[in-house]
C-alpha atoms as a PDB file:
ATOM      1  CA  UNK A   1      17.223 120.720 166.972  1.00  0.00           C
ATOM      2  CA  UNK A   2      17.977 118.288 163.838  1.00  0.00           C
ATOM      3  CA  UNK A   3      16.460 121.264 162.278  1.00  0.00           C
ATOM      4  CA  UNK A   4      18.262 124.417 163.612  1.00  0.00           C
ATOM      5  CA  UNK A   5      21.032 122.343 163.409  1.00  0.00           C
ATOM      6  CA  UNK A   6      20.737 121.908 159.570  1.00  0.00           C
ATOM      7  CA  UNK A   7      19.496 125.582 158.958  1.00  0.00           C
ATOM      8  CA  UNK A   8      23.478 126.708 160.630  1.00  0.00           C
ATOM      9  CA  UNK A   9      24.892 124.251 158.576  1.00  0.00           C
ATOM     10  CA  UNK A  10      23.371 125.850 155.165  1.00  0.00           C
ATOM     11  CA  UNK A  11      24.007 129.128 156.237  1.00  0.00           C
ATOM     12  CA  UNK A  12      27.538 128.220 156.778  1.00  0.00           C
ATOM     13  CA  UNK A  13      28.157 126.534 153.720  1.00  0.00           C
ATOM     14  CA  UNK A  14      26.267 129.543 151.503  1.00  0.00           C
ATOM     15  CA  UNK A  15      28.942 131.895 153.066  1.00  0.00           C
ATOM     16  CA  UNK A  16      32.093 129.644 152.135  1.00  0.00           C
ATOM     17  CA  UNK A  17      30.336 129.519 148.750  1.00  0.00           C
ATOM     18  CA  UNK A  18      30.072 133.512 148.292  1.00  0.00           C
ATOM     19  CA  UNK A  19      33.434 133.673 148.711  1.00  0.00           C
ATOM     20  CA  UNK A  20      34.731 130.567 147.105  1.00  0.00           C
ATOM     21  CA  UNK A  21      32.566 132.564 144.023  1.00  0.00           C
ATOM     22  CA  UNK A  22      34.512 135.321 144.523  1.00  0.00           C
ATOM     23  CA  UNK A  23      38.120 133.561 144.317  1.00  0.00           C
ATOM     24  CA  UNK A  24      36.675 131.718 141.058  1.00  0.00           C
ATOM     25  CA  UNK A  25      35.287 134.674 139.355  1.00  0.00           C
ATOM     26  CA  UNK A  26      38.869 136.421 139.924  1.00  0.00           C
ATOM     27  CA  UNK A  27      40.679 133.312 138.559  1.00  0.00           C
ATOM     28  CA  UNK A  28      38.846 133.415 135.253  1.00  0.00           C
ATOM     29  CA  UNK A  29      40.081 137.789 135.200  1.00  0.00           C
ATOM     30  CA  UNK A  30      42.774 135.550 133.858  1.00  0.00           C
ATOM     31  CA  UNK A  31      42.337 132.030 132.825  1.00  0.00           C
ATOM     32  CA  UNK A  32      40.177 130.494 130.589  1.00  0.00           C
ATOM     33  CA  UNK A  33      36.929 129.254 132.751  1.00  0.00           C
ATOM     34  CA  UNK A  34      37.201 126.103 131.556  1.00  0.00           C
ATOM     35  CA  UNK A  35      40.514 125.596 132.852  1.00  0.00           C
ATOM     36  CA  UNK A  36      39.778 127.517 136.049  1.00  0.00           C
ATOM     37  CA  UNK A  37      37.069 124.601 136.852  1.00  0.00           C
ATOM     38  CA  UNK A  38      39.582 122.040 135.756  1.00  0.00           C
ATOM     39  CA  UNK A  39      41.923 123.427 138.436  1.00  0.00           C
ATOM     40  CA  UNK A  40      39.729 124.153 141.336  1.00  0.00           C
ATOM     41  CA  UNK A  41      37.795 120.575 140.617  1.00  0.00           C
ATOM     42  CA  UNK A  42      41.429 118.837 140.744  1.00  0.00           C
ATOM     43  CA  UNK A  43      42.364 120.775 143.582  1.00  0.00           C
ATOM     44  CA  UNK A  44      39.478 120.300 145.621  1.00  0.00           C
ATOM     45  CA  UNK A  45      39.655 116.522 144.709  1.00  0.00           C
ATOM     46  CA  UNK A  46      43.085 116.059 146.339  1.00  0.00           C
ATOM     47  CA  UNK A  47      42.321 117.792 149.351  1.00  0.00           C
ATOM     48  CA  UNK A  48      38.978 115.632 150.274  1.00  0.00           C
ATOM     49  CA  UNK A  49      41.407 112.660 148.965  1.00  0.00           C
ATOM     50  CA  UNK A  50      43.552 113.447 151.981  1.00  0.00           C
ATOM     51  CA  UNK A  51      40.803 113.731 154.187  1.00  0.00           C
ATOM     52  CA  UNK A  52      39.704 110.494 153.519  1.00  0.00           C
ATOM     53  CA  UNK A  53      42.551 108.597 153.916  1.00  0.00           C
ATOM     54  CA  UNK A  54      43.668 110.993 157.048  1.00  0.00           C
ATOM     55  CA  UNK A  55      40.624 109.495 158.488  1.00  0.00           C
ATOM     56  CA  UNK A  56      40.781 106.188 157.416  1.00  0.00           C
ATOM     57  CA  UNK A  57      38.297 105.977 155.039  1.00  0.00           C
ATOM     58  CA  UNK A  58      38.830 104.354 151.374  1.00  0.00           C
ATOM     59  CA  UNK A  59      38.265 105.769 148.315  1.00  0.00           C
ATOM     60  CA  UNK A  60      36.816 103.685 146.399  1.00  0.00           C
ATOM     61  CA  UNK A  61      33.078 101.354 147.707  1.00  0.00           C
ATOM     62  CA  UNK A  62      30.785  99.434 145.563  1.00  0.00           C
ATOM     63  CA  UNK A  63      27.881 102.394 146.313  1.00  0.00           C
ATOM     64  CA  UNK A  64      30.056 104.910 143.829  1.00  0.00           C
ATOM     65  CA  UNK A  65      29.301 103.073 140.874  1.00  0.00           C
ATOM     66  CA  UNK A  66      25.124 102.998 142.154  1.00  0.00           C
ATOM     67  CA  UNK A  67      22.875 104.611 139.287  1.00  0.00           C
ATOM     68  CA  UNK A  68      22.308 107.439 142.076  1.00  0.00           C
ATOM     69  CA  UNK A  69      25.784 108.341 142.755  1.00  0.00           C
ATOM     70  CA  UNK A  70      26.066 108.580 138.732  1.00  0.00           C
ATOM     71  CA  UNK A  71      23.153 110.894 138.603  1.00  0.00           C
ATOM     72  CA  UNK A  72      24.275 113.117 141.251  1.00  0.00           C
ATOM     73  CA  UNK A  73      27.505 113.429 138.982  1.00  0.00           C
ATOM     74  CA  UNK A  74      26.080 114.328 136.383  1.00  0.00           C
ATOM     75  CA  UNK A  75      23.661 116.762 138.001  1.00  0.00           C
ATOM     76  CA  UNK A  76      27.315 118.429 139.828  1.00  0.00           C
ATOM     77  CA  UNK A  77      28.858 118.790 136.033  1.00  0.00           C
ATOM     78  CA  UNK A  78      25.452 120.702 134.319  1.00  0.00           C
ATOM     79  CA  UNK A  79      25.591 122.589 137.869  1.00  0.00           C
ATOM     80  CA  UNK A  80      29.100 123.279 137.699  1.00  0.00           C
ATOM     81  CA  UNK A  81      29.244 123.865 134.316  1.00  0.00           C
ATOM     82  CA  UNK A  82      26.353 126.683 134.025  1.00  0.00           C
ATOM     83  CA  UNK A  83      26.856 128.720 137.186  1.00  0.00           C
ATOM     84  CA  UNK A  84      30.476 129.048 136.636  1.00  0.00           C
ATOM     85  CA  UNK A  85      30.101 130.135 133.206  1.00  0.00           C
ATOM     86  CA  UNK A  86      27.456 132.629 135.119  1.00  0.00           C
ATOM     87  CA  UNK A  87      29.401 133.866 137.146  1.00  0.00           C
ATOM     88  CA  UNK A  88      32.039 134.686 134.827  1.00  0.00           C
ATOM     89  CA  UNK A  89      30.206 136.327 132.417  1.00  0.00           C
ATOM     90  CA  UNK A  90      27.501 138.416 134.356  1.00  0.00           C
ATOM     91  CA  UNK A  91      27.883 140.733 137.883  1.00  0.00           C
ATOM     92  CA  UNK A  92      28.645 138.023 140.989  1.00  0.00           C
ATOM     93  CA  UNK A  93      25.281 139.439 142.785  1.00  0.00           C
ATOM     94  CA  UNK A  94      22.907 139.153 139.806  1.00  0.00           C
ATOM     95  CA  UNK A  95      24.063 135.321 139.151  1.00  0.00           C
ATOM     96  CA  UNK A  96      24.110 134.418 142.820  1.00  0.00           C
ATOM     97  CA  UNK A  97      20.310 136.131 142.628  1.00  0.00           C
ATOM     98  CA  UNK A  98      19.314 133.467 139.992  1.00  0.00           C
ATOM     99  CA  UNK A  99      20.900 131.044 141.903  1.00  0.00           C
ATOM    100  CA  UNK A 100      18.282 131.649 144.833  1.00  0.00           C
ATOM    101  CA  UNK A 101      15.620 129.930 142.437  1.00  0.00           C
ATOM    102  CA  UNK A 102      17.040 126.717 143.689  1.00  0.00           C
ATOM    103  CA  UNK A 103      14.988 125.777 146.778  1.00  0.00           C
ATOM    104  CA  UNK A 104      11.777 125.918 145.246  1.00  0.00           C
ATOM    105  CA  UNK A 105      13.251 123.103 142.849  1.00  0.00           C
ATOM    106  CA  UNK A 106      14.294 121.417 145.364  1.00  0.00           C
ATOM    107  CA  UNK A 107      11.746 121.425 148.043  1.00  0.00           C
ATOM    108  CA  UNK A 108       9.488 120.293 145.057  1.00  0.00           C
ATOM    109  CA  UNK A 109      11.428 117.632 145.105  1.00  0.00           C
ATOM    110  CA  UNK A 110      11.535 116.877 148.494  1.00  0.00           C
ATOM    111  CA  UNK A 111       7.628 116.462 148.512  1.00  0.00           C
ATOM    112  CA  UNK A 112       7.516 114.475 145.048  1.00  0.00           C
ATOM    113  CA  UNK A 113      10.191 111.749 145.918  1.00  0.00           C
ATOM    114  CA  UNK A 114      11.175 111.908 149.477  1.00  0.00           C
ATOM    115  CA  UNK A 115       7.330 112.288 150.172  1.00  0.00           C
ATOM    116  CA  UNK A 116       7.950 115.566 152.427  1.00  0.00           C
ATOM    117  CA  UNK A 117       5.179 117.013 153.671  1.00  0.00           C
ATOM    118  CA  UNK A 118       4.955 120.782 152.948  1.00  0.00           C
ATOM    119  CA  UNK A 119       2.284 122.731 154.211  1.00  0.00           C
ATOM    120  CA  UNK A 120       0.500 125.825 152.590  1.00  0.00           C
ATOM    121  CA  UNK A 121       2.273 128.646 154.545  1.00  0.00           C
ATOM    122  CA  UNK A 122       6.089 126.663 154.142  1.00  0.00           C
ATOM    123  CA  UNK A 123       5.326 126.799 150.216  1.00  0.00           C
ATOM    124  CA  UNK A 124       3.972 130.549 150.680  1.00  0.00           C
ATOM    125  CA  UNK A 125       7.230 131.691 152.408  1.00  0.00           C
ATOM    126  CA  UNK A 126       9.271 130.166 149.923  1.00  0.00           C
ATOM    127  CA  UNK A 127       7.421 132.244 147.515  1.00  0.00           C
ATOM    128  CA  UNK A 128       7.707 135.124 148.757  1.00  0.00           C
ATOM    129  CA  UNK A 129      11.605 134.288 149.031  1.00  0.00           C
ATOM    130  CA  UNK A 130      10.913 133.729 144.750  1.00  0.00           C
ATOM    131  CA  UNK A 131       9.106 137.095 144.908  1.00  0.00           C
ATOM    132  CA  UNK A 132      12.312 138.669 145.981  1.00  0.00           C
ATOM    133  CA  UNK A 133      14.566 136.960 143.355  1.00  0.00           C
ATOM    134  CA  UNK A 134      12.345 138.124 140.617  1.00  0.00           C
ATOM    135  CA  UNK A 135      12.549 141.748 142.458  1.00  0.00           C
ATOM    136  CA  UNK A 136      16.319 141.540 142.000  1.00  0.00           C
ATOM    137  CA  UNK A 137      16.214 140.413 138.663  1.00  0.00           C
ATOM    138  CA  UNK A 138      13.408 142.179 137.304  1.00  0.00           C
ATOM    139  CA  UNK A 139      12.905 139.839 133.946  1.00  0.00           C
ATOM    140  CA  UNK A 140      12.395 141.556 130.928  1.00  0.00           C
ATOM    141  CA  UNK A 141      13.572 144.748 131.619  1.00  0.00           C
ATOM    142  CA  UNK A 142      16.511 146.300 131.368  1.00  0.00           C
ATOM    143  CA  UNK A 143      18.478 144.782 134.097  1.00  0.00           C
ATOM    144  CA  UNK A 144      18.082 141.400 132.455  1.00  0.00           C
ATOM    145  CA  UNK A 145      21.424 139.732 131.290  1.00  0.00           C
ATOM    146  CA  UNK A 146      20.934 136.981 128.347  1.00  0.00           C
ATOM    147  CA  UNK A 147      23.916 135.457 129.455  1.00  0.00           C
ATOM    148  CA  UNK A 148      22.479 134.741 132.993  1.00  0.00           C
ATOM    149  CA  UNK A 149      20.531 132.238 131.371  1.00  0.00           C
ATOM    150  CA  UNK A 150      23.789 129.957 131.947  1.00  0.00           C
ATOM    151  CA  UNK A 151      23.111 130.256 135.455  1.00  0.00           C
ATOM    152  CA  UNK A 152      19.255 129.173 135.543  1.00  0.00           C
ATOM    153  CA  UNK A 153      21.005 125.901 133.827  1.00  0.00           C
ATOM    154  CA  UNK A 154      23.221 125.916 136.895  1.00  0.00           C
ATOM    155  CA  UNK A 155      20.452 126.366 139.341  1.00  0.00           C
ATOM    156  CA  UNK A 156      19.030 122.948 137.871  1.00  0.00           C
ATOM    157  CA  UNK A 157      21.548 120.999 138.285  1.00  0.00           C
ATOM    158  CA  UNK A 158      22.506 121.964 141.710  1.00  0.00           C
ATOM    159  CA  UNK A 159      18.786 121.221 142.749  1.00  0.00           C
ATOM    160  CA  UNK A 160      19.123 117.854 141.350  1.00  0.00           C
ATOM    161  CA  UNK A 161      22.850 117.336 143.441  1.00  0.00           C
ATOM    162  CA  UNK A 162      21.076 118.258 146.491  1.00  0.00           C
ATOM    163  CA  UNK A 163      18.221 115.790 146.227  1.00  0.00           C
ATOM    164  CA  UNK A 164      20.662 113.109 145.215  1.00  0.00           C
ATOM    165  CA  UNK A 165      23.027 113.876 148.003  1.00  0.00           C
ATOM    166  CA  UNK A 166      19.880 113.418 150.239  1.00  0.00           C
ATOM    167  CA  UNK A 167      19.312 109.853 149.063  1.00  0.00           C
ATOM    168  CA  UNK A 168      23.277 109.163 148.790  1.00  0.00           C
ATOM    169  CA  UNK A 169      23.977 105.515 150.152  1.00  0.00           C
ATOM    170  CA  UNK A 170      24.711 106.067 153.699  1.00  0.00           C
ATOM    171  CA  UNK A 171      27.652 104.362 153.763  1.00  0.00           C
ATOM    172  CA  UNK A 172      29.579 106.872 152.115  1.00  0.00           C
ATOM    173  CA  UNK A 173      30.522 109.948 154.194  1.00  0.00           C
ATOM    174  CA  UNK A 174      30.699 113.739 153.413  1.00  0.00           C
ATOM    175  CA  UNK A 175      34.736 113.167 152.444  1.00  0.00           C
ATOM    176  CA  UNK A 176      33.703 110.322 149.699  1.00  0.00           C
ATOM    177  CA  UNK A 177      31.272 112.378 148.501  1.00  0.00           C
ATOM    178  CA  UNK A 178      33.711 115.231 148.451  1.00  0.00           C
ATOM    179  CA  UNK A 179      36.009 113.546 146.401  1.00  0.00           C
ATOM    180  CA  UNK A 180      33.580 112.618 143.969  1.00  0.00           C
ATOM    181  CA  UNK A 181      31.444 115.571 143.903  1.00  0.00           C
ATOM    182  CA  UNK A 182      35.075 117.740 143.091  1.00  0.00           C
ATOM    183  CA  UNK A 183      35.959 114.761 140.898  1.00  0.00           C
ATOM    184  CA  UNK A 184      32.831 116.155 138.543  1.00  0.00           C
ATOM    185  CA  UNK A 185      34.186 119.257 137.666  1.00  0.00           C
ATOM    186  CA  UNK A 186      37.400 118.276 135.823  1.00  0.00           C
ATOM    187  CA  UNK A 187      34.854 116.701 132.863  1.00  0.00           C
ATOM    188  CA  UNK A 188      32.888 119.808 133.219  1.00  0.00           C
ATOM    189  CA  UNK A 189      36.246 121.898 132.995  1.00  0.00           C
ATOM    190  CA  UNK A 190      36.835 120.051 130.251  1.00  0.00           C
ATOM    191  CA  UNK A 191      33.748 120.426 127.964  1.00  0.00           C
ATOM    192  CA  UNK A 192      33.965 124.283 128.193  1.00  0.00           C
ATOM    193  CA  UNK A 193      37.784 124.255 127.521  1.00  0.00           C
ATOM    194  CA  UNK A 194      37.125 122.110 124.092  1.00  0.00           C
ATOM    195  CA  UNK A 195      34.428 124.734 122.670  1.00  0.00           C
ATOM    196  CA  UNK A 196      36.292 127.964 123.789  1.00  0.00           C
ATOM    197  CA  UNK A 197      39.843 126.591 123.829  1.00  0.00           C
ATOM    198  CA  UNK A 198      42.266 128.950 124.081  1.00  0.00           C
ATOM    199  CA  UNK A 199      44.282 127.001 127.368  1.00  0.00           C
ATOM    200  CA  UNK A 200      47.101 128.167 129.014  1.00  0.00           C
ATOM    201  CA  UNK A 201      50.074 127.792 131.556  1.00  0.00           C
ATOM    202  CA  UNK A 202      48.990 129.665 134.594  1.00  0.00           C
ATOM    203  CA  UNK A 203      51.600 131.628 136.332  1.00  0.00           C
ATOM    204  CA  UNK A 204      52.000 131.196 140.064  1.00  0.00           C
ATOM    205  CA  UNK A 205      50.302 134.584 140.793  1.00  0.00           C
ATOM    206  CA  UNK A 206      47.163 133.204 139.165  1.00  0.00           C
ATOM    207  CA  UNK A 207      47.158 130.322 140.692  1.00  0.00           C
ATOM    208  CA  UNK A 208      45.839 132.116 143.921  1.00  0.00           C
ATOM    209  CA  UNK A 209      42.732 132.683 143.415  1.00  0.00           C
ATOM    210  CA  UNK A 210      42.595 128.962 142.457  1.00  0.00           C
ATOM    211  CA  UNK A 211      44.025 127.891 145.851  1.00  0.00           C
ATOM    212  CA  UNK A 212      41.268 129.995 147.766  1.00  0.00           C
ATOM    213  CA  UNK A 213      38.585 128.692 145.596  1.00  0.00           C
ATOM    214  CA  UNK A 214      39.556 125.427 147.019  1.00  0.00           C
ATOM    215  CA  UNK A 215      39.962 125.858 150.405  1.00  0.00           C
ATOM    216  CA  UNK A 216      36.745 127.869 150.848  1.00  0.00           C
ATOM    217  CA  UNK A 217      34.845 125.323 148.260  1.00  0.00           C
ATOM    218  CA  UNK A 218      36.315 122.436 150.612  1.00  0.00           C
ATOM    219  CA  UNK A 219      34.435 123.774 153.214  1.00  0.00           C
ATOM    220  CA  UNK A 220      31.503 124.982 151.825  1.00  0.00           C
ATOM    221  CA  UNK A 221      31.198 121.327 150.376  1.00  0.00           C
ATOM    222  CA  UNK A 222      31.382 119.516 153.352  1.00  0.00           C
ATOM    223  CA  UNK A 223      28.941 121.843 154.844  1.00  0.00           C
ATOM    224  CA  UNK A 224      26.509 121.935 152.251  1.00  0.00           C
ATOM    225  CA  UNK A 225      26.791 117.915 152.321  1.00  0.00           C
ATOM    226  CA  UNK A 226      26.008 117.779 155.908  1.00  0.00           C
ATOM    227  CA  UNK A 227      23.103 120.132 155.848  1.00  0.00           C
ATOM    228  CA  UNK A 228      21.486 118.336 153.234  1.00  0.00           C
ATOM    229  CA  UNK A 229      21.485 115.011 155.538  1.00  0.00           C
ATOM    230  CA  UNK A 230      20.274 117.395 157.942  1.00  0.00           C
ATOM    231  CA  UNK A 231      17.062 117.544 159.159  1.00  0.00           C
ATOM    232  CA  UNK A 232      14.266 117.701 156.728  1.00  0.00           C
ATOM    233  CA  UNK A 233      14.764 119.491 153.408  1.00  0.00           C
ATOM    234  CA  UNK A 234      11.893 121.580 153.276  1.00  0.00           C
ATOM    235  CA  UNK A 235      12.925 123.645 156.298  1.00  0.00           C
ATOM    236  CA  UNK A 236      16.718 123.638 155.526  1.00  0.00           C
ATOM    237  CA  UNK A 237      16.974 124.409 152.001  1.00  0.00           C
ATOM    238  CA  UNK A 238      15.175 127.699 152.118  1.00  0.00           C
ATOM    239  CA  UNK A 239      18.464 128.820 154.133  1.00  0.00           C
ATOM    240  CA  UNK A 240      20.349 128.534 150.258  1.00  0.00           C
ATOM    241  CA  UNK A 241      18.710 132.441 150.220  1.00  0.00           C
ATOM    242  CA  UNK A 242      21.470 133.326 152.595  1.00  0.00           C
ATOM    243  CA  UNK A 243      24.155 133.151 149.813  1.00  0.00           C
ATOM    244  CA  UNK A 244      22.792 136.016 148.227  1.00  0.00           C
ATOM    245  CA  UNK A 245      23.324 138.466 150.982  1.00  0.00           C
ATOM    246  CA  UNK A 246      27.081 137.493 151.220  1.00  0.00           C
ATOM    247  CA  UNK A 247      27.426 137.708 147.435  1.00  0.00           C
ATOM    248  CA  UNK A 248      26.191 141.102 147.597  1.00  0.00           C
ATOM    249  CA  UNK A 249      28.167 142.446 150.610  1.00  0.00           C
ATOM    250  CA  UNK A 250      31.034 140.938 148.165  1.00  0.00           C
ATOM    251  CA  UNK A 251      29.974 142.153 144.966  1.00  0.00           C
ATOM    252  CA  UNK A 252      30.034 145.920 146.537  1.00  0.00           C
ATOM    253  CA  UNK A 253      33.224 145.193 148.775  1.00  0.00           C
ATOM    254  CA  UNK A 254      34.645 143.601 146.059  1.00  0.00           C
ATOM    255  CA  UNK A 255      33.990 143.943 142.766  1.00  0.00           C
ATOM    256  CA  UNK A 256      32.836 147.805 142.960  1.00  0.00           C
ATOM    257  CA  UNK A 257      29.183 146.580 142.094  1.00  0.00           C
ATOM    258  CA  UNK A 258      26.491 149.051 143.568  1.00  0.00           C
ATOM    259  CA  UNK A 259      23.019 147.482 144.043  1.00  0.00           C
ATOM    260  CA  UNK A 260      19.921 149.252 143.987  1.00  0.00           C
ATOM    261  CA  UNK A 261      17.070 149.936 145.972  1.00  0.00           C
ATOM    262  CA  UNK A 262      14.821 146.679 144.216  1.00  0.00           C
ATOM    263  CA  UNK A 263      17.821 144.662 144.690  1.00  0.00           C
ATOM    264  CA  UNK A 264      17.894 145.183 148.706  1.00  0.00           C
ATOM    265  CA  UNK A 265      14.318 145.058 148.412  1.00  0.00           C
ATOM    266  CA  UNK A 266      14.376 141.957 147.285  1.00  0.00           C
ATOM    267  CA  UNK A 267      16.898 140.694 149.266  1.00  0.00           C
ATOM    268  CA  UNK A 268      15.133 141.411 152.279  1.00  0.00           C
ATOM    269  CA  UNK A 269      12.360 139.393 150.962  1.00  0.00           C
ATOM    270  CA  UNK A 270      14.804 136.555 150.687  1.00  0.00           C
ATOM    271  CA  UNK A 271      16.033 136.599 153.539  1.00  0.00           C
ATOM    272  CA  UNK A 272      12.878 136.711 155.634  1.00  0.00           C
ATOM    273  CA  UNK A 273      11.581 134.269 154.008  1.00  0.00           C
ATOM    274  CA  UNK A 274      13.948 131.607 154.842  1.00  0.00           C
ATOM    275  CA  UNK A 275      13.721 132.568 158.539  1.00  0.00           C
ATOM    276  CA  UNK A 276       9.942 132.580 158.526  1.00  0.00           C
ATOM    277  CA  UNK A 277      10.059 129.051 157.363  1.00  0.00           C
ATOM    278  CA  UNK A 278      12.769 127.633 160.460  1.00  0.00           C
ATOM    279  CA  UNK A 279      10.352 129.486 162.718  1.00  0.00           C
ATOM    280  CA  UNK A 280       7.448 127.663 161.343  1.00  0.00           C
ATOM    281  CA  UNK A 281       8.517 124.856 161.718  1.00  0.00           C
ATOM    282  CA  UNK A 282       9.949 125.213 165.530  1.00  0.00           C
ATOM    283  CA  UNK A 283       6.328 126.272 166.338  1.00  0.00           C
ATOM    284  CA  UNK A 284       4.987 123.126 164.138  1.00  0.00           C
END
């Protein structure tokens, strides 16, 4: 049950993130990305700052300052940093493909230092959910974007955030970690905005897509941050394939993007892959 319960979770959370994606890649139509991760990492700060304190919790314990909680932030800026810039410079379907690359980092992880076990057929339906990705992106061919090599950087450092938020002192809940996590993105903001420059004073009709990044990326945070202390990881984080199903439904509703036949091949792939492995692992 720890396990279904985990695999909703992720599910949940890769949904709020397709569209929190969405809202961001329409903010930076108009705004410099650096600024737009500025924004939506302030935003999402206050609103998990209110949380907090609505439920009585402080901001501030001795476990922030731990070397982990330090890596972790600095695994959420190169995440940050890279997939935004990918999915502001390349289609929202092709980055969110790349993106999909992520549990096989992490599970890797999992078995290397949370000493997971994963069995032959768990790492063979993971593959296959790989298989699918590299159906979808087809590497060097045509369909291959150079800039989507800003989201493989991305991919890495959310990978490392989810391990870390798996070992996270305990004694910090999903709303601390929310504030810290969002807290992340202002620096990352921040590099980008010093090498492109070019800042702005954002009218209020492009602040909107700003304000729905937050609230969706409130949500998918808290999510994603209960999933991960869901369960174990090997079975859960195959359920990250999910996000590229609802980044394609919005890509087409949305952006006007038309994927082809290897792309829904391959996202077929994915997505039997991840519910191969949750069925596994019932049986197991």
């Amino acid at each position: 049950m720890e396990n279904l319960r985990g695999a909703v979770l992720m599910v949940v959370a890769m949904a709020l993130f397709a569209l929190e994606d969405m809202f961001v890649k329409r903010a930076a139509g108009h705004l410099p990305v650096g600024e737009v991760l500025m924004l939506f990492g302030a935003g999402g700060m206050a609103v998990f700052t209110a949380l907090a304190l609505g439920a009585g919790q402080p901001l501030w314990h001795r476990a922030v300052a731990s070397r982990l909680m330090l890596v972790k932030a600095g695994f959420e800026i190169v995440g940050r940093l890279g997939y935004t810039l990918g999915i502001a410079l390349t289609p929202l379907s092709n980055a969110s493909a790349i993106l999909q690359a992520t549990p096989l980092v992490v599970v890797a992880g999992a078995a290397l230092f949370f000493r997971e076990r994963v069995d032959a057929r768990r790492w063979g339906a993971i593959a296959v959910g790989f298989l699918g990705v590299l159906v979808i992106l087809r590497p060097g061919l045509e369909g291959f974007v150079p800039a989507a090599l800003w989201t493989v950087l991305g991919l890495l450092g959310f990978a490392g955030r989810d391990l870390s938020t798996r070992a996270a002192p305990k004694v910090l809940t999903n709303f601390q970690l929310g504030v810290y996590g969002f807290a992340a993105l202002i620096p990352a903001g921040a590099i980008i905005l010093a090498v492109t420059g070019g800042a702005t004073t954002p009218r209020p009709m492009e602040l909107l897509p700003i304000a729905g990044a937050v609230a969706f990326g409130v949500a998918a945070y808290w999510a994603l941050t209960a999933a991960m202390r869901t369960g174990e990881v090997s079975v859960v984080t195959p359920f990250r394939y999910t996000r590229l199903i609802f980044a394609l439904i919005l890509g087409v509703l949305v952006f006007g993007e038309e994927p082809d036949l290897a792309t829904l091949l391959g996202a077929a792939l994915v997505v039997a892959s991840g519910v191969y492995t949750l069925l596994h692992s019932a049986r197991r």
